[in-house]
C-alpha atoms as a PDB file:
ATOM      1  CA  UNK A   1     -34.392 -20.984 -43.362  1.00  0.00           C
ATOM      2  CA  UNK A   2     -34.059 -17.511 -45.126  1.00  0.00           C
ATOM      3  CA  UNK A   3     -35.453 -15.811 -42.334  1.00  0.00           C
ATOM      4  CA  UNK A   4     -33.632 -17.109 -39.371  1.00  0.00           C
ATOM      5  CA  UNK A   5     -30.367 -17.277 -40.849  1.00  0.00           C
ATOM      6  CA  UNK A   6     -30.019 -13.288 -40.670  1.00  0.00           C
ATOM      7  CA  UNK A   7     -31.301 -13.407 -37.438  1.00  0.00           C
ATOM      8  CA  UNK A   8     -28.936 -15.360 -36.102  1.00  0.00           C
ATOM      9  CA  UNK A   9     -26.178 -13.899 -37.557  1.00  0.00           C
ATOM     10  CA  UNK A  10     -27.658 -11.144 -36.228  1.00  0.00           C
ATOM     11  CA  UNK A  11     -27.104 -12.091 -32.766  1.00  0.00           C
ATOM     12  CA  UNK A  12     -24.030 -13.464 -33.133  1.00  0.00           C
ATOM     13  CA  UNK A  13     -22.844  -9.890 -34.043  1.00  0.00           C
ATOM     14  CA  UNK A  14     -24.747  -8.320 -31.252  1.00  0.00           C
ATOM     15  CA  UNK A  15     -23.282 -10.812 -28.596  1.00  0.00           C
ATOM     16  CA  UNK A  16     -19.752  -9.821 -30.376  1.00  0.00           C
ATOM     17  CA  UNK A  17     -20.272  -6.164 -29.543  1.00  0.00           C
ATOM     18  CA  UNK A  18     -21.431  -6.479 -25.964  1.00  0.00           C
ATOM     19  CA  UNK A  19     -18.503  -9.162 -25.543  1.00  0.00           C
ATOM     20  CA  UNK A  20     -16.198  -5.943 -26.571  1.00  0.00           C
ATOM     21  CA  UNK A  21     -18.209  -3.154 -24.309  1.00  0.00           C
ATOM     22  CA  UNK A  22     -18.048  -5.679 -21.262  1.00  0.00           C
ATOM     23  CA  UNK A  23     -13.757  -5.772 -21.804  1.00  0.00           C
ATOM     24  CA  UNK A  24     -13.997  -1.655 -22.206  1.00  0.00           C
ATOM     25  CA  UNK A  25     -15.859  -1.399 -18.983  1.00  0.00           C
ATOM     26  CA  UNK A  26     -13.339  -4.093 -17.448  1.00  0.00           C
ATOM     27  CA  UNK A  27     -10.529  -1.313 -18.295  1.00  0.00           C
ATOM     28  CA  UNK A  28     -12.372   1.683 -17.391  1.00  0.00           C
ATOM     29  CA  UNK A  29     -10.498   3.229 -14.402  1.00  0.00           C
ATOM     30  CA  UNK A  30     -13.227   3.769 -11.899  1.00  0.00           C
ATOM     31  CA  UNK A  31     -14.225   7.196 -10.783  1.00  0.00           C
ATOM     32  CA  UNK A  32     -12.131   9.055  -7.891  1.00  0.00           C
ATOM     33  CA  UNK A  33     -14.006   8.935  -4.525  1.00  0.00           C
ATOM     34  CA  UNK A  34     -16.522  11.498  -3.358  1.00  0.00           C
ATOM     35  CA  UNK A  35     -13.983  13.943  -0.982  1.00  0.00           C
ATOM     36  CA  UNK A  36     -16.860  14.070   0.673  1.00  0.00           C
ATOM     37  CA  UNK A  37     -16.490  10.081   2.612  1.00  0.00           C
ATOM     38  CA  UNK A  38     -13.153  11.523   4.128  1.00  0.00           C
ATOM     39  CA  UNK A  39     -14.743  13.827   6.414  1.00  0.00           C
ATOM     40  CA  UNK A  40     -17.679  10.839   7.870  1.00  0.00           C
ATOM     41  CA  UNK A  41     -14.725   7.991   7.624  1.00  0.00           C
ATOM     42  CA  UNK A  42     -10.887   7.828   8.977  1.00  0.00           C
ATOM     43  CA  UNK A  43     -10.110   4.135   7.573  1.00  0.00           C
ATOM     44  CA  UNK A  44     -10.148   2.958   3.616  1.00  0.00           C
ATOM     45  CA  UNK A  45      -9.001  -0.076   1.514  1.00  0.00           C
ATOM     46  CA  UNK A  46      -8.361   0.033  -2.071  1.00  0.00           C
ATOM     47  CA  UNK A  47      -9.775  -2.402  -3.929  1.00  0.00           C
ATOM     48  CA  UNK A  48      -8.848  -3.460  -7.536  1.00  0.00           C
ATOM     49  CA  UNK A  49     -10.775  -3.288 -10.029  1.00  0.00           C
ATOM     50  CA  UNK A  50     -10.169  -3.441 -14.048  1.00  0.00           C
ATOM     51  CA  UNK A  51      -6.522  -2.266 -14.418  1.00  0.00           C
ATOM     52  CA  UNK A  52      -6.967   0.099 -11.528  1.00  0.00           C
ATOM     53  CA  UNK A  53      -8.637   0.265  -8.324  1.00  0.00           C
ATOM     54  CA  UNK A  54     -11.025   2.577  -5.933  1.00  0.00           C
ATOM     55  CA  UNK A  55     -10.587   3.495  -2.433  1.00  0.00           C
ATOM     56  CA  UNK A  56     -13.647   2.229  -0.388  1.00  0.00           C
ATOM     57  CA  UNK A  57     -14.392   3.099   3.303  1.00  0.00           C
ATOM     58  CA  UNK A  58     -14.115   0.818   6.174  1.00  0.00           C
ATOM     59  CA  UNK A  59     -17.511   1.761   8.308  1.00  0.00           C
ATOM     60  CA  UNK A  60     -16.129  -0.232  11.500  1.00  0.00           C
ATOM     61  CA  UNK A  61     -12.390   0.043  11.092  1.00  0.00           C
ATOM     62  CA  UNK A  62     -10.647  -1.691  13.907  1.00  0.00           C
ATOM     63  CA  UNK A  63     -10.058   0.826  17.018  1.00  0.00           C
ATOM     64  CA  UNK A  64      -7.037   0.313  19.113  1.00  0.00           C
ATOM     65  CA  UNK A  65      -5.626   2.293  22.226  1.00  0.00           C
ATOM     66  CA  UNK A  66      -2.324   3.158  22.103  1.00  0.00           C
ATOM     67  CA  UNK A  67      -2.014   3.122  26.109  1.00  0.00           C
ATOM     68  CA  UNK A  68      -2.949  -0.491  26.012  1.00  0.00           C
ATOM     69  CA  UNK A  69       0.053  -1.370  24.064  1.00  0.00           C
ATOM     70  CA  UNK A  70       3.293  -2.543  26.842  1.00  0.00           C
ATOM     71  CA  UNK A  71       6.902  -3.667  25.950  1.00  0.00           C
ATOM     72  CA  UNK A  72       7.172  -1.723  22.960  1.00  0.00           C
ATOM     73  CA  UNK A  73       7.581   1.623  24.366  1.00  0.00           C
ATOM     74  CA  UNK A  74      10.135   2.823  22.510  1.00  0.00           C
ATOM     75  CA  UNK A  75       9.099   1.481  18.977  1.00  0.00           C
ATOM     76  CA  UNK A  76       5.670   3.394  19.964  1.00  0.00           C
ATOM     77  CA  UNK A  77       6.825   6.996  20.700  1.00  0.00           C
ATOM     78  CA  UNK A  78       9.111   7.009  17.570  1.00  0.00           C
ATOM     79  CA  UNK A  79       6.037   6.190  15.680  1.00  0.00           C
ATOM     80  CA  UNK A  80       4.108   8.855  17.414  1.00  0.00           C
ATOM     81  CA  UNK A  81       6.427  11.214  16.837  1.00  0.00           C
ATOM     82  CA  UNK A  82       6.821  10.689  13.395  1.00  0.00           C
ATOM     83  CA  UNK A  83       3.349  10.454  12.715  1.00  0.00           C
ATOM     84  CA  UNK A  84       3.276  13.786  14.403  1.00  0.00           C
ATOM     85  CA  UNK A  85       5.668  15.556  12.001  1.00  0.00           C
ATOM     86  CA  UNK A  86       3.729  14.189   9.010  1.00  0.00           C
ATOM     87  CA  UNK A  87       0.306  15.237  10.750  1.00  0.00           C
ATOM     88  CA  UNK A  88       1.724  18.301  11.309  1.00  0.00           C
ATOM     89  CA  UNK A  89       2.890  18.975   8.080  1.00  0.00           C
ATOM     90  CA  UNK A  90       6.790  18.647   8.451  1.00  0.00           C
ATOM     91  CA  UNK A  91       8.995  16.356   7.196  1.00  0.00           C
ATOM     92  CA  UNK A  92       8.490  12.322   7.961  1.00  0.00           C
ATOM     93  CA  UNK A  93       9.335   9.325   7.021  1.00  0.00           C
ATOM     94  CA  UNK A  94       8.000   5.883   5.454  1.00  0.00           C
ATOM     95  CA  UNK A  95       8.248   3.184   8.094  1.00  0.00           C
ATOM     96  CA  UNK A  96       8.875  -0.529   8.595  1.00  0.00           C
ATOM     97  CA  UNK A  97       8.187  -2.214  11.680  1.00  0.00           C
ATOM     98  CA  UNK A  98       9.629  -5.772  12.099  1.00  0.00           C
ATOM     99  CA  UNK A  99       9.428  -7.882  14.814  1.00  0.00           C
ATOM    100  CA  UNK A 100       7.703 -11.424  15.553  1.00  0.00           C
ATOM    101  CA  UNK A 101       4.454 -12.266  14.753  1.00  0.00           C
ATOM    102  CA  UNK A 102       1.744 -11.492  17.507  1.00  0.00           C
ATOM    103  CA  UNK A 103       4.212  -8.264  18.667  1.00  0.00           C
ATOM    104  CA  UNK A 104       1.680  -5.180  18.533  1.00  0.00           C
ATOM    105  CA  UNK A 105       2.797  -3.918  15.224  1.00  0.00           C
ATOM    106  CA  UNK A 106      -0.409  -3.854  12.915  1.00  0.00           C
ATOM    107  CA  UNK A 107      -1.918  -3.057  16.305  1.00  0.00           C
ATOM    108  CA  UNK A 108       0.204   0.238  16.878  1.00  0.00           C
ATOM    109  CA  UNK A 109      -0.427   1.562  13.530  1.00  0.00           C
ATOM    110  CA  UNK A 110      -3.810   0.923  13.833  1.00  0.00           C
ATOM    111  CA  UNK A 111      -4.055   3.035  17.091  1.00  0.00           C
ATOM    112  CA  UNK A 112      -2.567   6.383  15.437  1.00  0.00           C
ATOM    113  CA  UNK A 113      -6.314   6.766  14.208  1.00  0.00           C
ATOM    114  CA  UNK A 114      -7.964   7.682  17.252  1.00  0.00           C
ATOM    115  CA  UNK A 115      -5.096  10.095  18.094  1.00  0.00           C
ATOM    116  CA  UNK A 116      -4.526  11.607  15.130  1.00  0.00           C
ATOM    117  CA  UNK A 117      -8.053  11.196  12.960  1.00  0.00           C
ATOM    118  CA  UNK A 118      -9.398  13.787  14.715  1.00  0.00           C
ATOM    119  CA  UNK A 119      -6.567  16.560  13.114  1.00  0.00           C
ATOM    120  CA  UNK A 120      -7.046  14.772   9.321  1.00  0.00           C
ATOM    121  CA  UNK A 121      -5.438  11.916   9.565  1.00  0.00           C
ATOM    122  CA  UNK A 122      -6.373   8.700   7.334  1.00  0.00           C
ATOM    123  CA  UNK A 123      -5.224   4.966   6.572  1.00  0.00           C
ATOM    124  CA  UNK A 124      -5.854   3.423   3.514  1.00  0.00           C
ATOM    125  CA  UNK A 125      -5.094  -0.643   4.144  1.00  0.00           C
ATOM    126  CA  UNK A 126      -3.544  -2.064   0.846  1.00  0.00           C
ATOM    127  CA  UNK A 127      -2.300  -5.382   0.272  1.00  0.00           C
ATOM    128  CA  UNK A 128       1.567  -5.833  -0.948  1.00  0.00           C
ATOM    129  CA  UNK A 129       0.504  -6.080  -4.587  1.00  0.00           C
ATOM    130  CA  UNK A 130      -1.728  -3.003  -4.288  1.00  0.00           C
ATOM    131  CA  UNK A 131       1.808  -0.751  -3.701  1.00  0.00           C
ATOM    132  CA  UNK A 132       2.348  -1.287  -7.090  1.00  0.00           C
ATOM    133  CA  UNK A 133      -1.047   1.074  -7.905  1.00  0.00           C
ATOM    134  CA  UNK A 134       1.065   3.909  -5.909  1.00  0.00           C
ATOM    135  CA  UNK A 135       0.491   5.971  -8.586  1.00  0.00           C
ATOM    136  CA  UNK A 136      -3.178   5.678  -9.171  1.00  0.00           C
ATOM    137  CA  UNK A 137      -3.550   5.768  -5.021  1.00  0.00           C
ATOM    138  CA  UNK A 138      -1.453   8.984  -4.914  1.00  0.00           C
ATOM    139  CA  UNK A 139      -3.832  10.447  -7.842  1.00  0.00           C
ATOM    140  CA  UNK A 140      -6.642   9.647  -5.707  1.00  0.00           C
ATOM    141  CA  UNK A 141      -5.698  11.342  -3.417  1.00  0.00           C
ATOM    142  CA  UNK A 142      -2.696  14.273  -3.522  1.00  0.00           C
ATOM    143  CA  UNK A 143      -5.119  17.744  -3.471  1.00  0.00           C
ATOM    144  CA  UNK A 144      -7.277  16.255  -0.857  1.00  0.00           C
ATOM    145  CA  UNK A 145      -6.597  18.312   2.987  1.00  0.00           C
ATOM    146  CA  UNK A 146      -5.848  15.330   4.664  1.00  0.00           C
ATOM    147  CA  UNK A 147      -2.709  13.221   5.446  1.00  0.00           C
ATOM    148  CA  UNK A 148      -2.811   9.480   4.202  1.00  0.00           C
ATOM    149  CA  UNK A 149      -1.047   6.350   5.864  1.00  0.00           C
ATOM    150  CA  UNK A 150      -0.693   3.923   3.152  1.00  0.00           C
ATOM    151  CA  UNK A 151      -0.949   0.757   5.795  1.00  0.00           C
ATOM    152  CA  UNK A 152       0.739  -2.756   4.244  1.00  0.00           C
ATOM    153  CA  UNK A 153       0.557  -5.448   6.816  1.00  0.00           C
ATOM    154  CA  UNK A 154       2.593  -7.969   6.430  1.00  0.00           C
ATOM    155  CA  UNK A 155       4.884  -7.416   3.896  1.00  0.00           C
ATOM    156  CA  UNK A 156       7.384  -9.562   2.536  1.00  0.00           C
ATOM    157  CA  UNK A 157       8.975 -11.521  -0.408  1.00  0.00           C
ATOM    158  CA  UNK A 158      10.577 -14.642  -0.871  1.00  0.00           C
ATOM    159  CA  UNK A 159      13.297 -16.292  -1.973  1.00  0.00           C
ATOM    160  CA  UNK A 160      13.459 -16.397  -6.279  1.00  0.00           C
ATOM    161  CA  UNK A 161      11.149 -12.957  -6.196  1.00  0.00           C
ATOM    162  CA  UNK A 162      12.068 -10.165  -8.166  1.00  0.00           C
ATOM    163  CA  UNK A 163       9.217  -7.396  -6.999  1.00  0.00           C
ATOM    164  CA  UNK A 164      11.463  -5.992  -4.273  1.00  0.00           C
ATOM    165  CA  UNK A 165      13.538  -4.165  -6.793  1.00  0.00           C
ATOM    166  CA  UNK A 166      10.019  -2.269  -8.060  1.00  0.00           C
ATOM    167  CA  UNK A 167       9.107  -1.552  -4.334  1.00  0.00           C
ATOM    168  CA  UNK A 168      12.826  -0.016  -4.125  1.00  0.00           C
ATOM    169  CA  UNK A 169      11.976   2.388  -7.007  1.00  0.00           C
ATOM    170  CA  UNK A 170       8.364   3.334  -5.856  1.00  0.00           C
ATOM    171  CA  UNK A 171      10.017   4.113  -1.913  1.00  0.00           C
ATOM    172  CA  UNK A 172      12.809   6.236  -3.967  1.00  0.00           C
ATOM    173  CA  UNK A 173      10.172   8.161  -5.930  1.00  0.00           C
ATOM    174  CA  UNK A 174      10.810   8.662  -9.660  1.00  0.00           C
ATOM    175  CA  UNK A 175      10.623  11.905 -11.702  1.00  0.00           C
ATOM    176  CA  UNK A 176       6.735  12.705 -10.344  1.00  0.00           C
ATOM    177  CA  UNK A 177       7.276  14.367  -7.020  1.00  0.00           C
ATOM    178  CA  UNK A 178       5.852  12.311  -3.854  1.00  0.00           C
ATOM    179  CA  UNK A 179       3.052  14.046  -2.593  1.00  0.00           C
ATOM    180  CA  UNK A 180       3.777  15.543   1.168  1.00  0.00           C
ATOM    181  CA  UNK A 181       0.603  14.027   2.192  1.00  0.00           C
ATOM    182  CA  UNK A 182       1.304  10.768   1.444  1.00  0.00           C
ATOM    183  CA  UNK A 183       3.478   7.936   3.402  1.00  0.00           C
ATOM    184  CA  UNK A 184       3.877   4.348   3.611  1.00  0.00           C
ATOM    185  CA  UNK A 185       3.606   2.702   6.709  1.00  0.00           C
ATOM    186  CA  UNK A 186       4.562  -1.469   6.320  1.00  0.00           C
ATOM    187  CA  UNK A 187       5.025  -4.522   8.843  1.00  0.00           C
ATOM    188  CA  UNK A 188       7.084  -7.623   8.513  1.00  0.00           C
ATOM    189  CA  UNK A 189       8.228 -10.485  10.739  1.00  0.00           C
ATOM    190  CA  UNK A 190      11.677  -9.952   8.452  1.00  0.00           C
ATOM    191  CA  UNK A 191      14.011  -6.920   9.345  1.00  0.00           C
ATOM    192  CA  UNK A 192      14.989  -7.459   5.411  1.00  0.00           C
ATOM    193  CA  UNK A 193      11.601  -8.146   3.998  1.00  0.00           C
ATOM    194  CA  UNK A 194      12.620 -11.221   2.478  1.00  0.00           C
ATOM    195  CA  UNK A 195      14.490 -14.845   4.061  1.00  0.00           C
ATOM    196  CA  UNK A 196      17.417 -14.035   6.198  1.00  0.00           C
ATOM    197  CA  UNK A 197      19.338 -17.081   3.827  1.00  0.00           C
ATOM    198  CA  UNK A 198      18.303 -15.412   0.462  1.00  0.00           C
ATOM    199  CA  UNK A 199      19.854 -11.881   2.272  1.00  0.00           C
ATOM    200  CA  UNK A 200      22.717 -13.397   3.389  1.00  0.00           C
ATOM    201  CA  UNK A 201      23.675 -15.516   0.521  1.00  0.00           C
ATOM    202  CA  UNK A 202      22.527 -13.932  -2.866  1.00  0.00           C
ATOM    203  CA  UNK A 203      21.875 -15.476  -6.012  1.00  0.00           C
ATOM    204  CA  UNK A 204      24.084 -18.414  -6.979  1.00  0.00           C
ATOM    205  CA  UNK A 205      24.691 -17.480 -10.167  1.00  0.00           C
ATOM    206  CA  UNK A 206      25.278 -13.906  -9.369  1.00  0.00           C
ATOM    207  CA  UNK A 207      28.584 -13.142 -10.460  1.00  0.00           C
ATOM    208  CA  UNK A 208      29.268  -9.844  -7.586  1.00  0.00           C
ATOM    209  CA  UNK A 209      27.113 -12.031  -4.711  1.00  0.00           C
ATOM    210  CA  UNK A 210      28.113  -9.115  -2.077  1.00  0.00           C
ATOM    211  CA  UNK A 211      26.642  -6.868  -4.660  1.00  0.00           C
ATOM    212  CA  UNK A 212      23.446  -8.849  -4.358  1.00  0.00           C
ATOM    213  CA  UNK A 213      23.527  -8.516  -0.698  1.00  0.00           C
ATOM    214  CA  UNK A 214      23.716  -5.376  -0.488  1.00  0.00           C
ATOM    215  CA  UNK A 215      20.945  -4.371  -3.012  1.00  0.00           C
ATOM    216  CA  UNK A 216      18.862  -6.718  -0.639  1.00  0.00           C
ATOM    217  CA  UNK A 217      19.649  -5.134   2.217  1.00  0.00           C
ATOM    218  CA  UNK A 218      18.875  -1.689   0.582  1.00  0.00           C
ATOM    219  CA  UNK A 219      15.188  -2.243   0.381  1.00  0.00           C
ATOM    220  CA  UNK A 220      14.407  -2.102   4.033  1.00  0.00           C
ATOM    221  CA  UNK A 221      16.896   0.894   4.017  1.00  0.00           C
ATOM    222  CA  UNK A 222      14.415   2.695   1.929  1.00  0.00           C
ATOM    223  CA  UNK A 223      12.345   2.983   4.643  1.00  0.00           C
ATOM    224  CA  UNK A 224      13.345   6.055   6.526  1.00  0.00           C
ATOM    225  CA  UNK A 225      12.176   4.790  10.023  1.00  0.00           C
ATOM    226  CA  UNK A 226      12.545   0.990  10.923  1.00  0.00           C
ATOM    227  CA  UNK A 227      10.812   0.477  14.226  1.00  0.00           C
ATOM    228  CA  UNK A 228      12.191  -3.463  15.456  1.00  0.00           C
END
């Protein structure tokens, strides 16, 4: 009894301490990439992890030809162009394309990597809740020569959500300056991002509704270029 009473208090401490180095290492932002994986790949994901994340690469990233894509012509060579600019170093813009499902969207951003991967260019896929880690993306990745496409597919919110107003501050940029290689490219079946009823309506217990619609309507606005 005297003996394995200390012992087992023993271990009760000791399985307290590694409890506490096991939340640490939960919290411990993981290390930057190796600059090295953006020269061998074109296509990432970033992938959460404690209270931050890591960019990953994609070793068979989905290839898509551009030429292959018919009846969206026009929505294609703005995107091109724009892409172009940003590729090229000039000013460009972030960019929503909306449209119905099964449209070519994902499928033309997806194709600007075998056109423009070759001079630099990269996509990072992130899910809508990743945009939120803009800031520990962009550190990841601001003094690196290469131009990122921050790729959300599929983004939208719904009705009794409140997140659209934090996307509407990350697209403005705050007092950090937005690094120039660096854009958000998103899709959505909504032009507004969120139900056409919730856009057109408001809140009902806003007092200013047609204030309501319009900061609504301001989020896709945010978006420089909106390809539909």
């Amino acid at each position: 009894m005297t003996v394995e009473a200390p012992r087992e208090g023993a271990l009760r401490r000791l399985e307290g301490i590694l409890a506490r180095v096991e939340r640490l290492l939960d919290r411990r932002e993981p290390m930057p990439p190796d600059p090295a994986i953006f020269g061998t790949h074109r296509a990432f994901r970033w992938e959460r992890a404690g209270e931050g994340g890591r960019i990953v690469p994609i070793p068979h990233p989905h290839r898509v030809d551009l030429s292959g894509l018919v009846g969206i012509d026009g929505a294609k060579e703005e995107l091109l162009r724009n892409t172009e600019q940003f590729v090229s170093g000039l000013g460009a813009n972030h960019v929503l394309l909306w449209g119905e499902r099964g449209t070519g969207k994902s499928s033309c951003v997806k194709g600007l990597l075998p056109a423009f991967g070759p001079r630099g260019l990269r996509i990072v896929e992130l899910s809508r809740w990743d945009l939120f880690s803009f800031p520990k993306i962009v550190l990841q990745l601001r003094d690196l020569p290469f131009r990122f496409i921050l790729f959300c597919d599929d983004l939208s919110f719904d009705e009794g959500e409140a997140d659209f107003r934090g996307l509407k501050t990350l697209l403005d940029g705050g007092v950090e300056e937005r690094p120039e290689n660096v854009l958000i490219y998103a899709t959505s079946n909504r032009r507004h991002l969120m139900p056409e009823r919730r856009v057109a309506l408001g809140a009902e217990d806003e007092i200013h509704p047609e204030e309501a619609v319009s900061e609504k309507l301001s989020l896709s606005d945010r978006f420089g270029l909106q390809l539909g």
